[in-house]
C-alpha atoms as a PDB file:
ATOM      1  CA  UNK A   1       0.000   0.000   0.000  1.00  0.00           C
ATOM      2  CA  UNK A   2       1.301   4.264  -0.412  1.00  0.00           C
ATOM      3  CA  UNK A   3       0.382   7.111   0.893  1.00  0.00           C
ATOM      4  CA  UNK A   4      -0.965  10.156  -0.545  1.00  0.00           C
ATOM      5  CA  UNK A   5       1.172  13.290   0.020  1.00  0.00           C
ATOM      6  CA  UNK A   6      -0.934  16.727  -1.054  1.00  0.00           C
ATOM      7  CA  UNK A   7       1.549  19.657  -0.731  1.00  0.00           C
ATOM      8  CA  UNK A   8      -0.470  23.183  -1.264  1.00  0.00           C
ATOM      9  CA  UNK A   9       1.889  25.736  -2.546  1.00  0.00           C
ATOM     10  CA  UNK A  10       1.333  29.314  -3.572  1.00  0.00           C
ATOM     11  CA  UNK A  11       3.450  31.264  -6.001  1.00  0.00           C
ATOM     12  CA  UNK A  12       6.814  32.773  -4.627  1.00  0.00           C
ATOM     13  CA  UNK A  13       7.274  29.674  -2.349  1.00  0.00           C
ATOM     14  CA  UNK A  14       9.342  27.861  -5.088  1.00  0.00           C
ATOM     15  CA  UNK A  15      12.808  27.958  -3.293  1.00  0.00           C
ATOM     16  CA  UNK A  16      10.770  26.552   0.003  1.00  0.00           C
ATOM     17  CA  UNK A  17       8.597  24.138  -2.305  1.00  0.00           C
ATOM     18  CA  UNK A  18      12.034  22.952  -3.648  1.00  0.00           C
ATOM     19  CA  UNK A  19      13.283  22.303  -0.267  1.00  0.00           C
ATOM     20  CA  UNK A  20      10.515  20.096   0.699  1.00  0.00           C
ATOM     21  CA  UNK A  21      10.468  17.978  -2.026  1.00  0.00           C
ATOM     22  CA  UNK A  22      14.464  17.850  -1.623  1.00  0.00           C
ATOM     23  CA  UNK A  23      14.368  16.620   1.554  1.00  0.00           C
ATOM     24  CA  UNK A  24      10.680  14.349   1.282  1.00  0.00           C
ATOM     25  CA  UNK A  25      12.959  12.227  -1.674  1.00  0.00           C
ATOM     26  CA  UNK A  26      15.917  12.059   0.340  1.00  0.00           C
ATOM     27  CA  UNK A  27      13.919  10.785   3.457  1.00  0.00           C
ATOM     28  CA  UNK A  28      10.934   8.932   2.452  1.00  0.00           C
ATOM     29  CA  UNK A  29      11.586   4.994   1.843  1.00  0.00           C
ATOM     30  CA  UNK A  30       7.988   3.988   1.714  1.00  0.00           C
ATOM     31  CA  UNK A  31       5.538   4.069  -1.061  1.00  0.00           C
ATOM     32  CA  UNK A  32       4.049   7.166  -1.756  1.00  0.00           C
ATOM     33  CA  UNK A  33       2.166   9.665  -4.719  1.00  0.00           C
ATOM     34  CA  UNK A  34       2.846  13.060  -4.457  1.00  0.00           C
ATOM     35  CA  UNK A  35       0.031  15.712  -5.691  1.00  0.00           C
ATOM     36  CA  UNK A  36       1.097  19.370  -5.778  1.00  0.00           C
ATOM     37  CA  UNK A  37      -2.078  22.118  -5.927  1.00  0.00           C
ATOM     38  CA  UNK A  38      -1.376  25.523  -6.489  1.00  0.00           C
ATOM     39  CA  UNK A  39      -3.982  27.511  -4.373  1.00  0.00           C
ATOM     40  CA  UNK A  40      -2.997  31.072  -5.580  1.00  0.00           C
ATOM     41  CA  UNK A  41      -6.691  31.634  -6.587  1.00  0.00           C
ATOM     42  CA  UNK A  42      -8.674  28.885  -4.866  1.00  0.00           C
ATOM     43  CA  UNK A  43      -7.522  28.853  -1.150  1.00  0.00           C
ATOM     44  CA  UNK A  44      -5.980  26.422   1.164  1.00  0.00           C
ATOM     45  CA  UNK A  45      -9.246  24.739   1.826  1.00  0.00           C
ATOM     46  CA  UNK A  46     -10.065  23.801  -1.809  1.00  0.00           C
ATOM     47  CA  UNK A  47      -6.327  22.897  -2.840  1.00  0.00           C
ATOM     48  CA  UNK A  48      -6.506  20.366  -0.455  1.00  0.00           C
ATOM     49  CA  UNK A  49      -9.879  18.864  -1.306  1.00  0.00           C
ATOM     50  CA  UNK A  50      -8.770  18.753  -5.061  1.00  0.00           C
ATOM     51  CA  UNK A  51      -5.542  16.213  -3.793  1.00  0.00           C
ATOM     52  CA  UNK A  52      -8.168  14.487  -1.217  1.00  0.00           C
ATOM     53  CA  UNK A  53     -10.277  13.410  -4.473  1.00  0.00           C
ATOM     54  CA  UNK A  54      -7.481  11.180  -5.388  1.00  0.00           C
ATOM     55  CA  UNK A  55      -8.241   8.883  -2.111  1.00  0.00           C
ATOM     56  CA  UNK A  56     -11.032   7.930  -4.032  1.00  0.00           C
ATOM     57  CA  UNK A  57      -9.559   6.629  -7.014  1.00  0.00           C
ATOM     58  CA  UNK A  58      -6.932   5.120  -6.100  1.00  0.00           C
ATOM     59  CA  UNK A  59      -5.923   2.766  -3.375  1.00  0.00           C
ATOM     60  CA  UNK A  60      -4.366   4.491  -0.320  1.00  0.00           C
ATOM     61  CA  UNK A  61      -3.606   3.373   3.497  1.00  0.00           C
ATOM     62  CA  UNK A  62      -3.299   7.137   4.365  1.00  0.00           C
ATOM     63  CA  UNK A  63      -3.032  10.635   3.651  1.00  0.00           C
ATOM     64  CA  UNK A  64      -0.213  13.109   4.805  1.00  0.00           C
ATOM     65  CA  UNK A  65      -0.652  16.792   4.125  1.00  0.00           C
ATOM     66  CA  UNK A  66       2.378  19.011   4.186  1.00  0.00           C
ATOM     67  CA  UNK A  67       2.956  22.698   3.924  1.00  0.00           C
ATOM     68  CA  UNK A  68       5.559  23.392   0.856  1.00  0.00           C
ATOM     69  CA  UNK A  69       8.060  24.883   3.722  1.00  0.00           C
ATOM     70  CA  UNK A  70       8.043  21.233   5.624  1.00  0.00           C
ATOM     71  CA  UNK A  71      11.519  19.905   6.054  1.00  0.00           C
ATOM     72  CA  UNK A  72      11.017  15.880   6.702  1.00  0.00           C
ATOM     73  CA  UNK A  73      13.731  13.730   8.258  1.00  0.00           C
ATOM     74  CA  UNK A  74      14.681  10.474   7.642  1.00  0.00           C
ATOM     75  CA  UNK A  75      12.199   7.392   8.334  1.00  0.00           C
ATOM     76  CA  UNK A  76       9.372  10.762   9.068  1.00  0.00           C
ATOM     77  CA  UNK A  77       6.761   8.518   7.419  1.00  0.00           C
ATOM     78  CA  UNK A  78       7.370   4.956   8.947  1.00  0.00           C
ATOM     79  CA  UNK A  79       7.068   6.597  12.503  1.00  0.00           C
ATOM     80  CA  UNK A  80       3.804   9.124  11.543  1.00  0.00           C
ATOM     81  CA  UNK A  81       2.336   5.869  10.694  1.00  0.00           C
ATOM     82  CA  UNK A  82       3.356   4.110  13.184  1.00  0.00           C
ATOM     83  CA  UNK A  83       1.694   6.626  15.884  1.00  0.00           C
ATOM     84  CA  UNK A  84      -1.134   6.805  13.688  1.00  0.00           C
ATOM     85  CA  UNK A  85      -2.071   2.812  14.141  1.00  0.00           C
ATOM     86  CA  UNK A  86      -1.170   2.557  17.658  1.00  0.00           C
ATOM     87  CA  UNK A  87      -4.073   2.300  19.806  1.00  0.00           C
ATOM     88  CA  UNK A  88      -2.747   3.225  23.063  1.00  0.00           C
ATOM     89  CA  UNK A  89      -2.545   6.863  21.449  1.00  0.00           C
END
């Protein structure tokens, strides 16, 4: 199974954008699809709900969302899930 990364990004945050995605390659071993939505016009809210539509379609055992200025470290995903299935949390 992968997870669904949806970064939001806005114009002028290409240097931070850059970063992220640096760093998410570099650090994430898992599975994952990455959806980028520019939300210049629309808004935070709806740039999100346009990457949640891909749950739908495809499937996913989660969904991360990450600002574009989000600097992940190494094995970030395996231990989000990890906290995310435990039920003592």
């Amino acid at each position: 199974m992968k997870t669904l990364i949806i970064i939001p990004t806005v114009p002028g945050s290409e240097d931070m954008l850059l970063n992220c995605l640096n760093a998410l390659v570099k650090n994430t071993q898992e599975c994952y699809d990455l959806i980028i939505v520019k939300n210049d016009l629309i808004g935070f809210a709806k740039a999100i709900n346009i990457g949640l539509r891909k749950i739908f379609t495809d499937d996913y055992d989660g969904v991360v969302l990450l600002n574009d200025d989000t600097m992940v470290f190494d094995g970030w995903l395996k231990k989000l899930k990890t906290k995310a299935e435990d039920s003592n949390i």
